[in-house]
C-alpha atoms as a PDB file:
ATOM      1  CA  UNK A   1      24.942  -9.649 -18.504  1.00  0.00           C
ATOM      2  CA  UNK A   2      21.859  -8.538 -20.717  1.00  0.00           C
ATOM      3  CA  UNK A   3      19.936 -11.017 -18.157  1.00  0.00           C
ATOM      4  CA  UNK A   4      21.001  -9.120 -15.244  1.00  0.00           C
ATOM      5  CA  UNK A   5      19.694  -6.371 -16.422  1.00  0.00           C
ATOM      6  CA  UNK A   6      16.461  -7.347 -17.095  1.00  0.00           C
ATOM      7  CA  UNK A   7      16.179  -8.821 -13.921  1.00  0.00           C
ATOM      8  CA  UNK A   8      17.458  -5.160 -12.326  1.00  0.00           C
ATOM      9  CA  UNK A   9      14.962  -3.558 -14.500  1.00  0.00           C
ATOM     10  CA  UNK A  10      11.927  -5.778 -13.134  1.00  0.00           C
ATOM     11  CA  UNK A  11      12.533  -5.272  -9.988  1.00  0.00           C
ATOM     12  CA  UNK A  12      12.816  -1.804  -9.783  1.00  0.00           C
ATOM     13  CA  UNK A  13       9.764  -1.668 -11.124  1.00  0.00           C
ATOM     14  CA  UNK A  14       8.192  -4.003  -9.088  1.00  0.00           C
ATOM     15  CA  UNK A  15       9.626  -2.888  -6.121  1.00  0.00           C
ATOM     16  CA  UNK A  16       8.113   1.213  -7.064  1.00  0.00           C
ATOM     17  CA  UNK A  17       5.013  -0.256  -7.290  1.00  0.00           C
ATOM     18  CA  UNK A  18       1.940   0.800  -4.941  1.00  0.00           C
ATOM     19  CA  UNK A  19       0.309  -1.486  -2.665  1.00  0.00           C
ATOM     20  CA  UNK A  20      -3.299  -1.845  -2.257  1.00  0.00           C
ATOM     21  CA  UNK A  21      -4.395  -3.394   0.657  1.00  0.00           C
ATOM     22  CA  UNK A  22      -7.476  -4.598   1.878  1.00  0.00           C
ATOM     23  CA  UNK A  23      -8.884  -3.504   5.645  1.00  0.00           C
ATOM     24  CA  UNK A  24      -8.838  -6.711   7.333  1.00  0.00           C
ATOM     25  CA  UNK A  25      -5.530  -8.778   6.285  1.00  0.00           C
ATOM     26  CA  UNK A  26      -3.630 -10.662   8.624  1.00  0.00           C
ATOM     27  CA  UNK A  27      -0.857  -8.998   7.685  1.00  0.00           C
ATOM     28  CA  UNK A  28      -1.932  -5.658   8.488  1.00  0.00           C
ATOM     29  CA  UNK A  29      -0.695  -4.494  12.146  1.00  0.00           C
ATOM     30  CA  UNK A  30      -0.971  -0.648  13.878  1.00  0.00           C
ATOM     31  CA  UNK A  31       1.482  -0.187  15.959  1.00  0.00           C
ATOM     32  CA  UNK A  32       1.176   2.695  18.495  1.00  0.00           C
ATOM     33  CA  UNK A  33       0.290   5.361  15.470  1.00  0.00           C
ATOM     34  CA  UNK A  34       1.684   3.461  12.729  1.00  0.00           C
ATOM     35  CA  UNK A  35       0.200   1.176  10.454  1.00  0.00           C
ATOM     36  CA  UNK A  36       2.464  -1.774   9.394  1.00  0.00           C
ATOM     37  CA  UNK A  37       2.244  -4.714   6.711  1.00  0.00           C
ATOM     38  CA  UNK A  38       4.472  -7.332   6.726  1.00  0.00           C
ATOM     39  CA  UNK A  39       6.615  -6.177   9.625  1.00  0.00           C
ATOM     40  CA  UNK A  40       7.592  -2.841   7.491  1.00  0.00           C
ATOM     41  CA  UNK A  41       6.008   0.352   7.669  1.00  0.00           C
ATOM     42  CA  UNK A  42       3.007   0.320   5.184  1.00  0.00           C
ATOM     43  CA  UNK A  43       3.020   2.338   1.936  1.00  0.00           C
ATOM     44  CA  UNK A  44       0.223   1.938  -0.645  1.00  0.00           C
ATOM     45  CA  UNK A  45      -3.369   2.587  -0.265  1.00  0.00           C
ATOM     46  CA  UNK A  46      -5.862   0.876   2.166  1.00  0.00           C
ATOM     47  CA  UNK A  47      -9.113  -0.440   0.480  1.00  0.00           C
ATOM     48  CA  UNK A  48     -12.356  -0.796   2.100  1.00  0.00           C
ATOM     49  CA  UNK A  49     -15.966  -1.790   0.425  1.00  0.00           C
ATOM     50  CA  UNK A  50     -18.378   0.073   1.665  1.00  0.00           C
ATOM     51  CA  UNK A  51     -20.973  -1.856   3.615  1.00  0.00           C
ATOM     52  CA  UNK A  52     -24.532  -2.315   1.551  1.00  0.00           C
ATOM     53  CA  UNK A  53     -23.098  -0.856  -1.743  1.00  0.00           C
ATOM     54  CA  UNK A  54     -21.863  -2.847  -5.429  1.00  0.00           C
ATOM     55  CA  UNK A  55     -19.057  -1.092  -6.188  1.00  0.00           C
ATOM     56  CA  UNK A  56     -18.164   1.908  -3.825  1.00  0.00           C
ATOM     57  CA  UNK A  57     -14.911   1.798  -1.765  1.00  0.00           C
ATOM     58  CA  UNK A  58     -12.979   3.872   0.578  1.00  0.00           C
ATOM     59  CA  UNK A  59      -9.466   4.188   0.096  1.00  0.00           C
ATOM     60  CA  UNK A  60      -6.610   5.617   1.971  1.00  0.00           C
ATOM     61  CA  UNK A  61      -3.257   6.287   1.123  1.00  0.00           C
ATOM     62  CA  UNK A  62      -0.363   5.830   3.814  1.00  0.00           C
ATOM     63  CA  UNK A  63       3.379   6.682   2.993  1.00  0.00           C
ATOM     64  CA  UNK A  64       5.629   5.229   5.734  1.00  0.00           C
ATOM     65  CA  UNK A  65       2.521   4.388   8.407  1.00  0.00           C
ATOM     66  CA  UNK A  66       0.937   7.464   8.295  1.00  0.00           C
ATOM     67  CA  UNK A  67      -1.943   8.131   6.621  1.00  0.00           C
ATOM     68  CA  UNK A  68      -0.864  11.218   3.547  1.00  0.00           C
ATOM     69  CA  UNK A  69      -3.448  14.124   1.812  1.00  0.00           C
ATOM     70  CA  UNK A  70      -3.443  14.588  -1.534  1.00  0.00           C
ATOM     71  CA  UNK A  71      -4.328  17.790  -1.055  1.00  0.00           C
ATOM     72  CA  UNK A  72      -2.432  20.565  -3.299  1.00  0.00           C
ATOM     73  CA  UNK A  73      -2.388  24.172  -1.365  1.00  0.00           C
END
């Protein structure tokens, strides 16, 4: 029983966990207006380098295929 538990525990945890995806994976599909990975609608962030730069990227976030603001009013 402790076992199962553990296992539970894990994958809630891994299943709560944000994606980040990278701008080009096969896996990646927009459908209509809706951006989809795997066949599900896409939550996480979308990562992009940015051309001729080391280390700067552009990242998006998406909850449910739609792109969110994280933008407090």
């Amino acid at each position: 029983m402790k076992k199962f538990l553990i296992l539970c525990v894990a994958l809630a945890f891994t299943a709560c966990m944000s994606k980040e995806v990278k701008v080009g994976d096969p896996d990646l599909h927009l459908k209509g207006t809706k951006l989809y990975y795997k066949e599900k609608l896409f939550t996480g962030t979308l990562v992009q380098k940015v051309p001729l730069t080391e280390d700067k990227f552009i990242k998006i976030k998406y909850k449910d295929g739609v792109i969110t603001s994280d933008k407090k009013d």
